[in-house]
C-alpha atoms as a PDB file:
ATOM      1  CA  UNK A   1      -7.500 -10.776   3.398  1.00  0.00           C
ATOM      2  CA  UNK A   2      -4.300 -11.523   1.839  1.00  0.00           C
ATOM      3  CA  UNK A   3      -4.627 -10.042  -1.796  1.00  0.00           C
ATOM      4  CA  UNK A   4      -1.656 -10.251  -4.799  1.00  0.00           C
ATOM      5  CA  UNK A   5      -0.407  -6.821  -6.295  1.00  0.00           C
ATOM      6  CA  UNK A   6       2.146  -6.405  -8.673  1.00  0.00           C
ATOM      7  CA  UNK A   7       3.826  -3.113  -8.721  1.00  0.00           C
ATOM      8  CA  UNK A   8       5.788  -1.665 -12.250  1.00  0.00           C
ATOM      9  CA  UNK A   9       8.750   0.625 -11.135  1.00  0.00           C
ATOM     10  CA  UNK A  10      11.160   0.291  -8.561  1.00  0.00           C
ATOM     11  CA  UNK A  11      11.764   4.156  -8.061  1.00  0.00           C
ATOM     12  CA  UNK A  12      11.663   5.218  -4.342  1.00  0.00           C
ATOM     13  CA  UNK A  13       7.579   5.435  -4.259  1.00  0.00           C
ATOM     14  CA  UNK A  14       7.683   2.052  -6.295  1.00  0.00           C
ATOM     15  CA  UNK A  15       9.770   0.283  -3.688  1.00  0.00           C
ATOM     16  CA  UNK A  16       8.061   2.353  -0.914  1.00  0.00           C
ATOM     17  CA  UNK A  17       5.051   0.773  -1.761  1.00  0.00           C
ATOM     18  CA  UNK A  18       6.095  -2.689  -2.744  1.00  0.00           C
ATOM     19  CA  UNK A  19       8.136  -3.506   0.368  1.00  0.00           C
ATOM     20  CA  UNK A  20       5.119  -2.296   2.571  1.00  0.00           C
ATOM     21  CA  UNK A  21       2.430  -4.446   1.209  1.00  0.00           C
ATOM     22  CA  UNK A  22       4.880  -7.407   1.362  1.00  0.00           C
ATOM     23  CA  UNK A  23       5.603  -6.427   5.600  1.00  0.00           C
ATOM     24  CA  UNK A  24       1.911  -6.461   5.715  1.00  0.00           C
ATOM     25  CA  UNK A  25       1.514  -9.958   4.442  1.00  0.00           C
ATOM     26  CA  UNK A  26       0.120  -9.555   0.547  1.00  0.00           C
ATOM     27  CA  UNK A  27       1.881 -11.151  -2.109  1.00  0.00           C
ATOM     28  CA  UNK A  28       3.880  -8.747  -3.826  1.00  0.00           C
ATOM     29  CA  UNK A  29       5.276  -9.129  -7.912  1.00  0.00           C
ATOM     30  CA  UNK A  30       8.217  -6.230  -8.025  1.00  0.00           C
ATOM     31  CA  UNK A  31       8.913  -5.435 -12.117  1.00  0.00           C
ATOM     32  CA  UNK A  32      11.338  -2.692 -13.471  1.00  0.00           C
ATOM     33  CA  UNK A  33      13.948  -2.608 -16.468  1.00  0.00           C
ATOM     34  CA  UNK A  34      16.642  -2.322 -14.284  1.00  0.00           C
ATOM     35  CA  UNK A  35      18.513  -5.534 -13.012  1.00  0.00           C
ATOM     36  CA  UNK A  36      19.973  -3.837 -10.073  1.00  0.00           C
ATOM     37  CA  UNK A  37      16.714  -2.471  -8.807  1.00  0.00           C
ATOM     38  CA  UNK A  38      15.221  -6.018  -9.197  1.00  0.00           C
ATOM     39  CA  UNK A  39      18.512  -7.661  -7.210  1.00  0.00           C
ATOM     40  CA  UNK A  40      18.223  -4.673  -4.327  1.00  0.00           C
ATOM     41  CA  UNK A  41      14.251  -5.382  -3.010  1.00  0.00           C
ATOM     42  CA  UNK A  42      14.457  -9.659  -4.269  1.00  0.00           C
ATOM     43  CA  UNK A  43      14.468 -10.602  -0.565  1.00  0.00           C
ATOM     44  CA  UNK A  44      11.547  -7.873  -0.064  1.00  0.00           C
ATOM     45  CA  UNK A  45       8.697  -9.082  -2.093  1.00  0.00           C
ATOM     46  CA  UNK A  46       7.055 -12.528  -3.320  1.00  0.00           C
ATOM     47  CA  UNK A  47       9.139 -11.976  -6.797  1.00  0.00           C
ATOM     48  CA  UNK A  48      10.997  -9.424  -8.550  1.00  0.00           C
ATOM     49  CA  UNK A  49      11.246  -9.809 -12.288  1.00  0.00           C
ATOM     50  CA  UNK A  50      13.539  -7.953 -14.586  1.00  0.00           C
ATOM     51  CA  UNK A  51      11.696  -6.890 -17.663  1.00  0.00           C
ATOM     52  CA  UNK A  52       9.973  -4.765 -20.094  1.00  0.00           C
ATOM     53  CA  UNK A  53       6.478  -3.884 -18.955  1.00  0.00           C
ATOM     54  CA  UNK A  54       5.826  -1.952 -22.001  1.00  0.00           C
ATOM     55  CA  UNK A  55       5.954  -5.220 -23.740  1.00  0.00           C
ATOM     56  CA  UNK A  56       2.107  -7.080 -23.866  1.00  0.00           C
ATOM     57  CA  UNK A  57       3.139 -10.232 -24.104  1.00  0.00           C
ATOM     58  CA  UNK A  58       5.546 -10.420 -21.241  1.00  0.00           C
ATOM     59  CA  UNK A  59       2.950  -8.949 -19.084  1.00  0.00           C
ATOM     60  CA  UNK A  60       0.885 -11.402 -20.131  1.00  0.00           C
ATOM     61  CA  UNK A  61       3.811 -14.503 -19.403  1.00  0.00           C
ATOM     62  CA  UNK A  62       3.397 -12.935 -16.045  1.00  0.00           C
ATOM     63  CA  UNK A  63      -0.180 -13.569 -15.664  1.00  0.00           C
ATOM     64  CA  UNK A  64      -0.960  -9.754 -14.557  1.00  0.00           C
ATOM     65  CA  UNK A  65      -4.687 -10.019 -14.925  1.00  0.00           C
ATOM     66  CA  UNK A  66      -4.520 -12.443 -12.390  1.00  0.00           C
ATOM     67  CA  UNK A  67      -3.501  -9.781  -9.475  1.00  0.00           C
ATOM     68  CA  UNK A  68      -5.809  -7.901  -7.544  1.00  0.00           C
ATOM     69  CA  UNK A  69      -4.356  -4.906  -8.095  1.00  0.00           C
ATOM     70  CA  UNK A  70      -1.406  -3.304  -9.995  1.00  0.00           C
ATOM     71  CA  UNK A  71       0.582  -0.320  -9.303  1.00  0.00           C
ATOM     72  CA  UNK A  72       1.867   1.746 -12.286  1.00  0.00           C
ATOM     73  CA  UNK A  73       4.777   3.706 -10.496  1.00  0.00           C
ATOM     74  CA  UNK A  74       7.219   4.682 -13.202  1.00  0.00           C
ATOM     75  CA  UNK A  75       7.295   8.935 -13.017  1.00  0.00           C
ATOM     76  CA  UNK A  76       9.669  10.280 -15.403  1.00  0.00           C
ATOM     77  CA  UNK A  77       9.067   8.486 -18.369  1.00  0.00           C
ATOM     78  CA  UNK A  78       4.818   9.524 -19.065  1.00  0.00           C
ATOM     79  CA  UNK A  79       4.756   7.840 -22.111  1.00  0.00           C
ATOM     80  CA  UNK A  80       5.678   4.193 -20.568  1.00  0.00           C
ATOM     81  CA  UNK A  81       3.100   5.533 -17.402  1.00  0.00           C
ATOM     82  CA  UNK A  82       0.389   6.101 -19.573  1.00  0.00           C
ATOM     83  CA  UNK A  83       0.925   2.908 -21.893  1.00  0.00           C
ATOM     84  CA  UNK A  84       1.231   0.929 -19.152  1.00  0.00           C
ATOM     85  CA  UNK A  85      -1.586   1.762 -17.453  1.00  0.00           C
ATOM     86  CA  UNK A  86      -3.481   1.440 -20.726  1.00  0.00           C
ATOM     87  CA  UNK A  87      -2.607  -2.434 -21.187  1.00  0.00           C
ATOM     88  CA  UNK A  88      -2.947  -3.156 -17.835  1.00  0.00           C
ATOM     89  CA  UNK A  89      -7.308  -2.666 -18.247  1.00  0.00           C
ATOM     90  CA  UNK A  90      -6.643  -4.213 -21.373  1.00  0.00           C
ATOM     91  CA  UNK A  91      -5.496  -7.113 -20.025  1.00  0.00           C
ATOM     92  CA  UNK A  92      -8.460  -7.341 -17.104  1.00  0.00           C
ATOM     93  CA  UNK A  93      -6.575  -5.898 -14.497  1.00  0.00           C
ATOM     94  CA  UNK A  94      -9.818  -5.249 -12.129  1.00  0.00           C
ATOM     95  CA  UNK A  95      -7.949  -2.518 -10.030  1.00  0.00           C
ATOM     96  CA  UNK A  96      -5.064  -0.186 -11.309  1.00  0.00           C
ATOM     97  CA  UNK A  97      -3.328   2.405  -9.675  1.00  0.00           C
ATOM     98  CA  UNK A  98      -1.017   5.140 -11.170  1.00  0.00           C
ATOM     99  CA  UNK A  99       1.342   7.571  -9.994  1.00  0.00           C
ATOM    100  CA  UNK A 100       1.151  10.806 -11.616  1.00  0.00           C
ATOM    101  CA  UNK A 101       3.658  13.847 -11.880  1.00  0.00           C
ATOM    102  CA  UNK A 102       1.002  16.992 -12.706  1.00  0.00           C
ATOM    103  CA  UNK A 103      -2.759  17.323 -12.383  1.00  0.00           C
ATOM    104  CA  UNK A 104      -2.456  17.247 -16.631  1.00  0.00           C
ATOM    105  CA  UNK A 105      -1.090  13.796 -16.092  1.00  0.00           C
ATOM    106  CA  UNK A 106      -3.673  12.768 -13.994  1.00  0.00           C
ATOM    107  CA  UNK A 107      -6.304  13.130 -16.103  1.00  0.00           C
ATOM    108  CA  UNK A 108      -4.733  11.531 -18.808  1.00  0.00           C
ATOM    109  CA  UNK A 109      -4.323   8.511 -16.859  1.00  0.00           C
ATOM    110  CA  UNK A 110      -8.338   8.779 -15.857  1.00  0.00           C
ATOM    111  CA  UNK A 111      -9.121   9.017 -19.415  1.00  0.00           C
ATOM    112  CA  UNK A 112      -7.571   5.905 -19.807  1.00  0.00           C
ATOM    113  CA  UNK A 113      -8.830   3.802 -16.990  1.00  0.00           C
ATOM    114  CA  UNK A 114      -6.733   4.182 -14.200  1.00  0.00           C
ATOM    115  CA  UNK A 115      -9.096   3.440 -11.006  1.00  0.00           C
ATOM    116  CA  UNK A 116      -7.139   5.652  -8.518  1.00  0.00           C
ATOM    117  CA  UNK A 117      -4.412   8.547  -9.425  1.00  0.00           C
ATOM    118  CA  UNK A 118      -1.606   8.731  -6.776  1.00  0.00           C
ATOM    119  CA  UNK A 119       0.212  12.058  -6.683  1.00  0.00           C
ATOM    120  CA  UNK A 120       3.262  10.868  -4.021  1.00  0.00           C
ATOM    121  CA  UNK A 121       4.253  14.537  -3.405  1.00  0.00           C
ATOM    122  CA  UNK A 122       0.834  15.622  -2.923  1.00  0.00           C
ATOM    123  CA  UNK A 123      -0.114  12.701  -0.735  1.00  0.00           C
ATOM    124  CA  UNK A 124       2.726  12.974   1.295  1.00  0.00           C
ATOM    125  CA  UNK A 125       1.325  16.638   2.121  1.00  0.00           C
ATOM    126  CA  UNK A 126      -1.377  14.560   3.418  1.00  0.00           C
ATOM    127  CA  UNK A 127       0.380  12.062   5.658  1.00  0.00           C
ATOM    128  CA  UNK A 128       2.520  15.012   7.311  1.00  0.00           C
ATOM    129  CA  UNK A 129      -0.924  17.099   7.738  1.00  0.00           C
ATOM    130  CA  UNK A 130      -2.474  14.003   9.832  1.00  0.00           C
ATOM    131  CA  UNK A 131       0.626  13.300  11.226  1.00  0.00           C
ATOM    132  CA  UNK A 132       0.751  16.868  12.835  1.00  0.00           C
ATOM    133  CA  UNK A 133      -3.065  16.985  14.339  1.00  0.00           C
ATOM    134  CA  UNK A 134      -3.105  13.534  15.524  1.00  0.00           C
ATOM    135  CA  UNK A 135      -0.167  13.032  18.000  1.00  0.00           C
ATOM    136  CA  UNK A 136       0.337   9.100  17.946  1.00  0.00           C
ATOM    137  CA  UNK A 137      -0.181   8.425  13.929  1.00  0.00           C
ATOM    138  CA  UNK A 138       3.445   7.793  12.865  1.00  0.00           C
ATOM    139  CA  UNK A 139       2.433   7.194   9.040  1.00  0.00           C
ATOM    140  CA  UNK A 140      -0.943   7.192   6.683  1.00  0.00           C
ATOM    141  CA  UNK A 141      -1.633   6.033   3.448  1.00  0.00           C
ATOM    142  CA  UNK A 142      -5.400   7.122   1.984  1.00  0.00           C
ATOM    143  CA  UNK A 143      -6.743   4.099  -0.191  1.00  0.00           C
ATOM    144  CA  UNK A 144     -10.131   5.499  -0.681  1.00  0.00           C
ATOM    145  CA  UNK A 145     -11.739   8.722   0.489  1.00  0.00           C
ATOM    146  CA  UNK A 146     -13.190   7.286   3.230  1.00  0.00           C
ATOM    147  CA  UNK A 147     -10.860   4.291   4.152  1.00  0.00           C
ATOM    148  CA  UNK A 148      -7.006   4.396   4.960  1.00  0.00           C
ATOM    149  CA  UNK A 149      -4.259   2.312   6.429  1.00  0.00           C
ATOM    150  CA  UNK A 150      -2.662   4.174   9.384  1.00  0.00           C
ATOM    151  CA  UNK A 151       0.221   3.315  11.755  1.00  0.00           C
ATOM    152  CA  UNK A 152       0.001   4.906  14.998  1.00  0.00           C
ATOM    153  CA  UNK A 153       1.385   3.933  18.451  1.00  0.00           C
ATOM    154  CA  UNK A 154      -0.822   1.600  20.597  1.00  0.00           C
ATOM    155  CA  UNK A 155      -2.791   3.830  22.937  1.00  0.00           C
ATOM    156  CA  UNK A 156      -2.637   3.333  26.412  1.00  0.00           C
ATOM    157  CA  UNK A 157      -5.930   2.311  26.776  1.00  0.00           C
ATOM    158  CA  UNK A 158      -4.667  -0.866  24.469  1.00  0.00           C
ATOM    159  CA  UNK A 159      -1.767  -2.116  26.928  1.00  0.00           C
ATOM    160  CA  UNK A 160      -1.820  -5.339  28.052  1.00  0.00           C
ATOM    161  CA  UNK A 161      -4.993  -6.221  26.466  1.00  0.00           C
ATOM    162  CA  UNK A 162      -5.439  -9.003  23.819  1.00  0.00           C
ATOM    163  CA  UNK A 163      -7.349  -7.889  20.738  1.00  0.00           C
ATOM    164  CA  UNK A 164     -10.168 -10.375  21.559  1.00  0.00           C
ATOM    165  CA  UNK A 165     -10.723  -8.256  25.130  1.00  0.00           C
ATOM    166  CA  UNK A 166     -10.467  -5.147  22.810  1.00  0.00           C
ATOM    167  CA  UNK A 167     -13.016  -6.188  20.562  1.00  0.00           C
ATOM    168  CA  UNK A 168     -12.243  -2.896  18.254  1.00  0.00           C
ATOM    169  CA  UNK A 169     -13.624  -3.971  14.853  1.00  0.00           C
ATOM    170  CA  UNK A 170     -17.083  -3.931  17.075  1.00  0.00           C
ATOM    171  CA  UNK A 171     -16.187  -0.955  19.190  1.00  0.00           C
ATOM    172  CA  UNK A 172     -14.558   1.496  16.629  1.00  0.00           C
ATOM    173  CA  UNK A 173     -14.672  -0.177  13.103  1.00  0.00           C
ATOM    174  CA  UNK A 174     -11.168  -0.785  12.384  1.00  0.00           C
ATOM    175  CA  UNK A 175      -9.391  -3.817  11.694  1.00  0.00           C
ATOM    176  CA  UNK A 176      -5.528  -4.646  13.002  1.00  0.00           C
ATOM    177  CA  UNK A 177      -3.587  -5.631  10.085  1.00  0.00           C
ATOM    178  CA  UNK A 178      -0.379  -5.994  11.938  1.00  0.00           C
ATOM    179  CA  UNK A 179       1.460  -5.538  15.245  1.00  0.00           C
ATOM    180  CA  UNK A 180       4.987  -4.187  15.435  1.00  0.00           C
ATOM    181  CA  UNK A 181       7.092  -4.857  18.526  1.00  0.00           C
ATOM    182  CA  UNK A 182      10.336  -3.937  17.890  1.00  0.00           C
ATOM    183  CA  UNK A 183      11.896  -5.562  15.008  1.00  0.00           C
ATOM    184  CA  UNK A 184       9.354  -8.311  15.073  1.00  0.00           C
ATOM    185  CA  UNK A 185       6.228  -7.707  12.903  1.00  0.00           C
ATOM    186  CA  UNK A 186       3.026 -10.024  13.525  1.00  0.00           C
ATOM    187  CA  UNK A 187       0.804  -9.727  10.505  1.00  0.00           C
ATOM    188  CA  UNK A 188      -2.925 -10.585  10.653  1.00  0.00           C
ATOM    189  CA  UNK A 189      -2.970 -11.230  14.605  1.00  0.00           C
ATOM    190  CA  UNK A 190      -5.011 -13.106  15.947  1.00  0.00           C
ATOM    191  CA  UNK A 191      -7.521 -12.779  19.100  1.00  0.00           C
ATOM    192  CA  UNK A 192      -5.172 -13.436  21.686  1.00  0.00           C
ATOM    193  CA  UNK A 193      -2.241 -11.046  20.593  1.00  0.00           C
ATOM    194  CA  UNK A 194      -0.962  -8.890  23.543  1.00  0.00           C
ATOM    195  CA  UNK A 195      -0.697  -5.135  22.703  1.00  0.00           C
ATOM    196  CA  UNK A 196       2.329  -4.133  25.082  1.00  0.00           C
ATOM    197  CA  UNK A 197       3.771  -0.639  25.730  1.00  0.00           C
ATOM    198  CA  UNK A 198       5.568   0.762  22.573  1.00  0.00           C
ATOM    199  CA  UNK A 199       3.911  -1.506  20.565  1.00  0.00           C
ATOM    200  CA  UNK A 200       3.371   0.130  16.801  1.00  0.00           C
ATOM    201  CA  UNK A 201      -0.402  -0.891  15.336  1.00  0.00           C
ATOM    202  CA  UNK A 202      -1.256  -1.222  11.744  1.00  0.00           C
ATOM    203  CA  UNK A 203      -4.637  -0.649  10.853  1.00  0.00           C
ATOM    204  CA  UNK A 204      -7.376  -0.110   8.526  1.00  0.00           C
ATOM    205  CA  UNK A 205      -9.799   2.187   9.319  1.00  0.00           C
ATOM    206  CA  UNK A 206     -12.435   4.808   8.071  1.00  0.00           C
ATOM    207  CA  UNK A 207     -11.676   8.524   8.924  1.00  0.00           C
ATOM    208  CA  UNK A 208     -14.970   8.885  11.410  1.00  0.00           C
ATOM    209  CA  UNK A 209     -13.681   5.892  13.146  1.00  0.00           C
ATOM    210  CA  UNK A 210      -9.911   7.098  12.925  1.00  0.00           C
ATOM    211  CA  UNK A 211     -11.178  10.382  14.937  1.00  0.00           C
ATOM    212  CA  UNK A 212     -12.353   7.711  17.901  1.00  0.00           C
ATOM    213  CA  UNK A 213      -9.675   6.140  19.074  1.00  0.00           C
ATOM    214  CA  UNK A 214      -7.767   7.166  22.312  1.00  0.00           C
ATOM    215  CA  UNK A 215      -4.857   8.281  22.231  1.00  0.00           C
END
């Protein structure tokens, strides 16, 4: 389901993050003070907008409680973090997430509403731990306890067989999101997509059903 996020912070998490969710077919609003970041990832997202996000009413000129979700991903300045993520319920943002630079941090930003707490260094520890006992997952990205996106490289049980013969979401519980052959991407594919050798899958899955699939 295509779904609209709006991410606040173009550091290297916040443009991590933004550029992904775009390549995976969501509608992405990019915002951050700086003009230059804005200019750099333009041709990456939906929108990039140059402004203020401290400032209510230009969040609100953006329609932010309209998204789905919204990233908080400033790190050094806390203060701007924290209010941020503050205005953002405020405003009727149903889902917000914030990056956090300490566990102290974190729980500030619980305190004040933040629906999941993103620690990049810590969840990076993470990705390279699954990365390491599962030989073809190239990258993973936890959204919930129990529910991640995960790119791994097509097993060769897949090859040369169209998702509709593959039937996965009934046989493992995991959706395809997106297909990567080369430089080409094919986002929400459809039952006749051809998984070919080297191909690079993008899925959504639940752990139990991660632990499944061939490799």
């Amino acid at each position: 389901m295509r779904k609209q996020f709006v991410i606040i912070g173009l550091g290297r998490f916040g443009k991590s993050v933004a550029k992904t969710l775009y390549a995976l077919g969501h509608d992405v609003l990019a915002i951050d003070s700086s003009e230059t970041e804005v200019q750099a990832i333009a041709h990456e997202v939906t929108h990039a907008v140059q402004a203020d996000a401290r400032d209510e009413e230009t969040l609100k000129a953006l329609g932010i409680r309209n998204f789905d979700v919204a990233v908080v991903a400033i790190g050094a300045d806390i203060e701007s973090n924290i209010l941020i993520t503050v205005m953002l319920k405020e405003l009727g943002v149903k889902y917000v997430v914030a990056k956090a630079q300490s566990t102290l941090h974190g729980k500030v930003l619980e305190r004040v509403g933040a629906d999941k707490i993103v620690y990049p260094e810590k969840d990076m520890g993470i990705r390279v731990a699954h990365n390491l006992v599962t030989s073809n997952v190239m990258d993973y990205i936890e959204l919930l306890p129990d529910c991640s996106i995960v790119e791994i490289i097509a097993p060769t049980k897949f090859v040369n067989k169209t998702l509709g013969e593959l039937n996965l979401r009934a046989k493992f519980g995991i959706s395809i999101m997106a297909i990567k052959k080369g430089d080409l991407i094919i986002v929400a594919p459809g039952a006749e997509a051809k998984i070919e050798d080297g191909d690079t899958l993008i899925i959504l899955s639940n752990n139990e059903s991660l632990a499944k699939l061939p490799e």
